[in-house]
C-alpha atoms as a PDB file:
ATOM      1  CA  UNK A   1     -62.435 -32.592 111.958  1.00  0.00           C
ATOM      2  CA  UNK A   2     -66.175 -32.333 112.056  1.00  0.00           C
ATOM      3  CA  UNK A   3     -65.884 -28.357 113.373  1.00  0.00           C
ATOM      4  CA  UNK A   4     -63.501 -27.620 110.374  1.00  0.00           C
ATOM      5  CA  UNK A   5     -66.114 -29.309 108.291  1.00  0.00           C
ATOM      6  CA  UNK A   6     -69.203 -27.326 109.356  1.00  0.00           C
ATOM      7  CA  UNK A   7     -67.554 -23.967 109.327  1.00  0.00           C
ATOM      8  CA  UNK A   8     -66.067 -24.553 105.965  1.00  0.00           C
ATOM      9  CA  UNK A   9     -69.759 -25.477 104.706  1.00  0.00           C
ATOM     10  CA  UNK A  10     -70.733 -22.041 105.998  1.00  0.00           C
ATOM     11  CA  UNK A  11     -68.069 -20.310 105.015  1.00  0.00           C
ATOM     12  CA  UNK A  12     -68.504 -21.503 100.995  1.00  0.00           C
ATOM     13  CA  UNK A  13     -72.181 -20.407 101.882  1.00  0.00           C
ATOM     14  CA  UNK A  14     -71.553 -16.546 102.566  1.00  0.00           C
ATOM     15  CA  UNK A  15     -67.942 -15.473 101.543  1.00  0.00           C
ATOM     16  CA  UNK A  16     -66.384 -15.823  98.161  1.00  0.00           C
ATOM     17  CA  UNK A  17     -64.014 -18.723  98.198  1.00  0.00           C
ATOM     18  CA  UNK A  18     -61.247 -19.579  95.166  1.00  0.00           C
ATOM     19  CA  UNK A  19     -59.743 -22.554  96.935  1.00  0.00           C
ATOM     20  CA  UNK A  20     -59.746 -25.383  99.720  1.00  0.00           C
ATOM     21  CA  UNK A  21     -56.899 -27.039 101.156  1.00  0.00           C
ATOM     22  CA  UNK A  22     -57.182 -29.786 103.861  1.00  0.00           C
ATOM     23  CA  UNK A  23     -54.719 -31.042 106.133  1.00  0.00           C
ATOM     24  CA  UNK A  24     -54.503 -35.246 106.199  1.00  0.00           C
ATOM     25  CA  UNK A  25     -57.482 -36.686 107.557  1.00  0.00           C
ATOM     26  CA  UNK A  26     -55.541 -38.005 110.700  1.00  0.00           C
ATOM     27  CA  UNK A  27     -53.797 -34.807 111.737  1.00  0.00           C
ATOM     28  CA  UNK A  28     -55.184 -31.683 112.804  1.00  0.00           C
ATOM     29  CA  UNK A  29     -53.877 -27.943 111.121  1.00  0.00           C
ATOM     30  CA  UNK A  30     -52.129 -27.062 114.480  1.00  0.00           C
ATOM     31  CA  UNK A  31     -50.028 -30.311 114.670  1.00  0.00           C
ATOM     32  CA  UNK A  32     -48.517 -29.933 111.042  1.00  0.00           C
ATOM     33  CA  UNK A  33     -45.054 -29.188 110.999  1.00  0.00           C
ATOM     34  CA  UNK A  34     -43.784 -27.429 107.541  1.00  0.00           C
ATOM     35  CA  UNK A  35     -43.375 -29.539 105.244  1.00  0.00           C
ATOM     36  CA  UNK A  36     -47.282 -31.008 105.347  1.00  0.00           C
ATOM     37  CA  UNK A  37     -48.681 -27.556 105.446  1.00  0.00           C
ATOM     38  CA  UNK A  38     -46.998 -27.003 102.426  1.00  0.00           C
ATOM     39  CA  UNK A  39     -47.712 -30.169 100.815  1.00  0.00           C
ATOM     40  CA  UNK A  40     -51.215 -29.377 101.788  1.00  0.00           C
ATOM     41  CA  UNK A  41     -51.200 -26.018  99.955  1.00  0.00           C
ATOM     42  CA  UNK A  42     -50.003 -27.319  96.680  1.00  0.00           C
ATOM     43  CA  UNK A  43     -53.057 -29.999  96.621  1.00  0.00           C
ATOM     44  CA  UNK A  44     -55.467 -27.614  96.779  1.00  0.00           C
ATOM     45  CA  UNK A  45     -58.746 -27.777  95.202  1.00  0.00           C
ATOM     46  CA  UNK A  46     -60.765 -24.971  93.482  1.00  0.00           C
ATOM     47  CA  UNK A  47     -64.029 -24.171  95.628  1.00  0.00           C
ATOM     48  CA  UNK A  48     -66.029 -25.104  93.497  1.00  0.00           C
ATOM     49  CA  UNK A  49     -65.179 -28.555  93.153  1.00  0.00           C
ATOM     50  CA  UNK A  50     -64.814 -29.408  96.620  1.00  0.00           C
ATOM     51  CA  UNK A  51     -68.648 -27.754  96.852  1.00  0.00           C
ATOM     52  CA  UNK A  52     -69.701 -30.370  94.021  1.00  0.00           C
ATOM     53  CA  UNK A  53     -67.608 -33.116  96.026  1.00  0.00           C
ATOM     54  CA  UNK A  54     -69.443 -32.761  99.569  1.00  0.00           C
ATOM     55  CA  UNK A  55     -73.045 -31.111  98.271  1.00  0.00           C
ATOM     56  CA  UNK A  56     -72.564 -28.188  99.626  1.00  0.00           C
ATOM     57  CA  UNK A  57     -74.452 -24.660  98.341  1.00  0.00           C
ATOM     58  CA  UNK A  58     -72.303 -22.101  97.451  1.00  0.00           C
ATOM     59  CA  UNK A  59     -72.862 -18.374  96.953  1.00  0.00           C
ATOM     60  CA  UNK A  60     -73.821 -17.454  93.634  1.00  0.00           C
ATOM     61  CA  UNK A  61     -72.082 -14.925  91.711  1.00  0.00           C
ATOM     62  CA  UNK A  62     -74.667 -13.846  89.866  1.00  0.00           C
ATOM     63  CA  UNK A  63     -76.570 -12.911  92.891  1.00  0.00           C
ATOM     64  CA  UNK A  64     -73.893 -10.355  94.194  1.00  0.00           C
ATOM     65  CA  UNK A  65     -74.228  -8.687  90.274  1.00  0.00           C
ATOM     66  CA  UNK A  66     -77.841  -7.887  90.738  1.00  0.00           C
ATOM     67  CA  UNK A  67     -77.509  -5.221  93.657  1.00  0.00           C
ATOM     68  CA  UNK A  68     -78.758  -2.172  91.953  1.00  0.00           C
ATOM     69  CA  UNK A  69     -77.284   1.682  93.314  1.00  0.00           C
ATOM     70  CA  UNK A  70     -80.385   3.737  93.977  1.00  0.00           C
ATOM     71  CA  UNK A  71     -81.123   6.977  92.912  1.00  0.00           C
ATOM     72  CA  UNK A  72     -80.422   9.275  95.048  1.00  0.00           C
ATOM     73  CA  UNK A  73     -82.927  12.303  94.857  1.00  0.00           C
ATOM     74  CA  UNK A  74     -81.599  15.990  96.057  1.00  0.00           C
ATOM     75  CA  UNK A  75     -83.053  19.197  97.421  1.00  0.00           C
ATOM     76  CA  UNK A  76     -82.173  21.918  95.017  1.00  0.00           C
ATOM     77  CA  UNK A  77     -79.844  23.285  97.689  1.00  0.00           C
ATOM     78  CA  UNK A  78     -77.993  19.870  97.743  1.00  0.00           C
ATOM     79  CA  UNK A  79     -77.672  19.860  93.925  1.00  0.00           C
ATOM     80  CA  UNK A  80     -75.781  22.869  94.261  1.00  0.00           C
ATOM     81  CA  UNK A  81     -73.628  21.546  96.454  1.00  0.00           C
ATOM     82  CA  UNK A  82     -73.067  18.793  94.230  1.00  0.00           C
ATOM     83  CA  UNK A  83     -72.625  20.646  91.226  1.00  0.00           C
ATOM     84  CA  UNK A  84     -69.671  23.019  93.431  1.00  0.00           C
ATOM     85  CA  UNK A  85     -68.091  19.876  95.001  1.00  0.00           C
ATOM     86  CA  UNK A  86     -67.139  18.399  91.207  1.00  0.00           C
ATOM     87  CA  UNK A  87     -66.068  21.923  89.732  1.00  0.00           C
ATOM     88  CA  UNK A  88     -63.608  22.178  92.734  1.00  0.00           C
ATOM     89  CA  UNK A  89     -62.645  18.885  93.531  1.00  0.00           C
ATOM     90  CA  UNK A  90     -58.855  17.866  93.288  1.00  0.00           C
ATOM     91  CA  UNK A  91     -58.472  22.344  93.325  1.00  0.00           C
ATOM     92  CA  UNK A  92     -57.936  22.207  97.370  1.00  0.00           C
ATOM     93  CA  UNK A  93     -60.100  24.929  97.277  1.00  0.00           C
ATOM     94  CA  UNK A  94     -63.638  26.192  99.367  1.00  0.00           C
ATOM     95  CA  UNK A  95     -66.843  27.892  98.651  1.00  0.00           C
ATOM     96  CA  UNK A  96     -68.298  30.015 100.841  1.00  0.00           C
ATOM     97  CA  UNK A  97     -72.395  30.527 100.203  1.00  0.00           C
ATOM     98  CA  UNK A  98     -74.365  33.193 102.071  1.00  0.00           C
ATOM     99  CA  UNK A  99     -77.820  32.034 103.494  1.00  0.00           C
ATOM    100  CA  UNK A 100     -79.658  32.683  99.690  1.00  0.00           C
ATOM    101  CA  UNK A 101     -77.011  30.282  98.143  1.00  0.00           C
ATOM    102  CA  UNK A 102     -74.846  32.873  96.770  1.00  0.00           C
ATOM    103  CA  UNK A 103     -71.138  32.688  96.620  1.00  0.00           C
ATOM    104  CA  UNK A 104     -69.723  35.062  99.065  1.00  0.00           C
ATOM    105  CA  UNK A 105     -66.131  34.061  97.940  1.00  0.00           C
ATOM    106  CA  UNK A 106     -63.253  31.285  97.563  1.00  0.00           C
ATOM    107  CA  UNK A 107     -60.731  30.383  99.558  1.00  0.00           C
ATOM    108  CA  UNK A 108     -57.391  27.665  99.454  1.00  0.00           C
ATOM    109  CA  UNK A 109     -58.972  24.887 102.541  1.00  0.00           C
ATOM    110  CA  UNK A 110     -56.014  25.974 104.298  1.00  0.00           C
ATOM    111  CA  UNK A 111     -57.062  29.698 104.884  1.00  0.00           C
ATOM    112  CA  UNK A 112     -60.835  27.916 105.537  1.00  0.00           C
ATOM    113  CA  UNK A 113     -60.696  27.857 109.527  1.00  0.00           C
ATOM    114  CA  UNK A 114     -59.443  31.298 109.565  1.00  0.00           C
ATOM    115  CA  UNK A 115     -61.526  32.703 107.140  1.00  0.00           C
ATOM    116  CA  UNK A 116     -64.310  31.157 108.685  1.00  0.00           C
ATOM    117  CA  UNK A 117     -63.630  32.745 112.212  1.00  0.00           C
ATOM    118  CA  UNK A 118     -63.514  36.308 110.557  1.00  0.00           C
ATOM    119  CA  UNK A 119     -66.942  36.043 108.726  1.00  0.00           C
ATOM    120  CA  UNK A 120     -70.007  36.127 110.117  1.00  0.00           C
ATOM    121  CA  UNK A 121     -72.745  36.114 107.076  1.00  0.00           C
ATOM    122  CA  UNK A 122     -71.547  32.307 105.792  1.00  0.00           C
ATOM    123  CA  UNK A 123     -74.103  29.849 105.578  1.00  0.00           C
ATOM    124  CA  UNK A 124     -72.684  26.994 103.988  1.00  0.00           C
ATOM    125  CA  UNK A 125     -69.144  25.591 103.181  1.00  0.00           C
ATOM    126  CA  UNK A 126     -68.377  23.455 100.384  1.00  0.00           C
ATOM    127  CA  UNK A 127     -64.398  22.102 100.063  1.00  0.00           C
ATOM    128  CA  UNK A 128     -61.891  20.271  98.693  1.00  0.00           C
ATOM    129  CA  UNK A 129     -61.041  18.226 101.972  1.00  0.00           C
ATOM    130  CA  UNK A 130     -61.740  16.475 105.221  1.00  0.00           C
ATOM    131  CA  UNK A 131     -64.388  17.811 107.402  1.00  0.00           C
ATOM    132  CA  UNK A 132     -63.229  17.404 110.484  1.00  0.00           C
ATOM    133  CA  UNK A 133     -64.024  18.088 114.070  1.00  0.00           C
ATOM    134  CA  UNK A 134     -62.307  21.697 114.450  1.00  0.00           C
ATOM    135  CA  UNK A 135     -63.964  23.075 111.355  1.00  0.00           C
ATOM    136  CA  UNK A 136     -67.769  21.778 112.781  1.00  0.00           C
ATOM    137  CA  UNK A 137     -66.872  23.235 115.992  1.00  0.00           C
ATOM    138  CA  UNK A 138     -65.794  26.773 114.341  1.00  0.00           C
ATOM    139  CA  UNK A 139     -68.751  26.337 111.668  1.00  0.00           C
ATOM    140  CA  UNK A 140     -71.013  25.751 115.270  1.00  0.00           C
ATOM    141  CA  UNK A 141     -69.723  29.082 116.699  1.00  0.00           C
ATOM    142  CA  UNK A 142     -70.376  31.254 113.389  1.00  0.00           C
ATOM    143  CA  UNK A 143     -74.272  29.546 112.795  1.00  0.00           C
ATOM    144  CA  UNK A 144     -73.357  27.810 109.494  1.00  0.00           C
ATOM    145  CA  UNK A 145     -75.750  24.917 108.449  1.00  0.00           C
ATOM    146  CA  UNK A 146     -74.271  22.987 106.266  1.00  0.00           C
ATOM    147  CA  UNK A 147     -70.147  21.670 105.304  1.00  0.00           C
ATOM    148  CA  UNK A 148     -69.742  20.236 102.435  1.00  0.00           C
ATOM    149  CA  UNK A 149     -66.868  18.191 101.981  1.00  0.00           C
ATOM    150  CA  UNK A 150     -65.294  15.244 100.202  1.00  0.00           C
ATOM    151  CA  UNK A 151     -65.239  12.578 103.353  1.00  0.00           C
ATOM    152  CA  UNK A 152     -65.726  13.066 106.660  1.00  0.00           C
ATOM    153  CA  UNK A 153     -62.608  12.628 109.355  1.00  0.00           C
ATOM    154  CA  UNK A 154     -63.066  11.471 112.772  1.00  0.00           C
ATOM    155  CA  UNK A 155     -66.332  13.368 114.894  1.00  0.00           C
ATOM    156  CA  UNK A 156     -66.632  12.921 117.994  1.00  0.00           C
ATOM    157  CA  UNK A 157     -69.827  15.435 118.778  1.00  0.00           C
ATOM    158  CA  UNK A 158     -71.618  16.311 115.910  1.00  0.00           C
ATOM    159  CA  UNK A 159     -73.795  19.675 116.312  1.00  0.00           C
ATOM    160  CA  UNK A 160     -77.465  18.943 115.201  1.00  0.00           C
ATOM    161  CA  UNK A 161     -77.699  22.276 114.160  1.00  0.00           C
ATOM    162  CA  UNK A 162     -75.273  21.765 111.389  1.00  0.00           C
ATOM    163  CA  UNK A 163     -75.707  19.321 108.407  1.00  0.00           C
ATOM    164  CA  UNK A 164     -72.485  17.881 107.032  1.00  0.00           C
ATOM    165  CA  UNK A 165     -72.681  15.901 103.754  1.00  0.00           C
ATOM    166  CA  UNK A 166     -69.858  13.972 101.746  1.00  0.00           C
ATOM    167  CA  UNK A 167     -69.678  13.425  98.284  1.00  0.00           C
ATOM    168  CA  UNK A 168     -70.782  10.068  98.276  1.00  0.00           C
ATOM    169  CA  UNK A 169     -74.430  11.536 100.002  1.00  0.00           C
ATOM    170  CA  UNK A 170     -74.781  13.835  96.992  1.00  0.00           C
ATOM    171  CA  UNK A 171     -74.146  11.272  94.626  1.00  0.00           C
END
């Protein structure tokens, strides 16, 4: 019907389509029973034709391809954090930097809450793991700035004295 028709011309327009399939012009997709649907399936046309068919625009390929990643430029303090991320990723393992960017120490991410709650001189956290919302909240008690980790889990309240990056910020 003419609503299938305009929504399919739209849809060829924005979305990546491999194939059309139509029901029979006198019946409508809801009333098919089985057998039609089926029959429908296996005379399906690539996209492409049916676009040349009906003179209908699609989305080029070639346009997706040109979307260039930009170059993400980082503090010297966030290339550190970089560089510590790769060394320990797939280790399960944190960092702990004082307030000057030195080490203090390293720890397995499942000592990292406590070890966090017994230290008072960390500044920064960079781990193998999840940052989620009970490690901001203990990092909020102690004054750290910044966690470091590989994603970030599910915040709900975000301190904005604390910056959290992922490894997808840093590059």
């Amino acid at each position: 019907d003419r609503g299938g028709e305009l929504i399919l011309k739209e849809l060829l327009q924005v979305a990546d389509i491999d194939f059309v399939a139509r029901a029979p012009p006198t019946r409508e997709v809801e009333e098919l029973p089985y057998k039609l649907i089926m029959k429908a399936l296996k005379n399906k046309i690539p996209a492409e034709q049916y676009a040349e068919m009906y003179n209908i625009e699609m989305k080029k390929k070639e346009e997706e391809k040109k979307v260039k990643k930009r170059k993400v430029v980082l503090s010297e303090k966030q290339e550190r954090y970089r560089e510590l991320l790769e060394e320990i990723s797939g280790s399960l393992k944190a960092v702990l930097l004082d307030k000057d960017g030195k080490e203090i120490g390293r720890v397995p991410v499942r000592e990292l809450t406590e070890t966090l709650k017994n230290n008072d001189n960390v500044s920064a956290v960079v781990f193998d793991g999840v940052i989620t919302q009970r490690l901001v909240d203990i990092a909020s008690e102690k004054g750290i700035d910044t966690i470091v980790g590989m994603r970030i889990g599910n915040l709900i309240k975000k301190p904005v004295s604390i910056t959290v990056l992922t490894r997808d910020q840093l590059g």
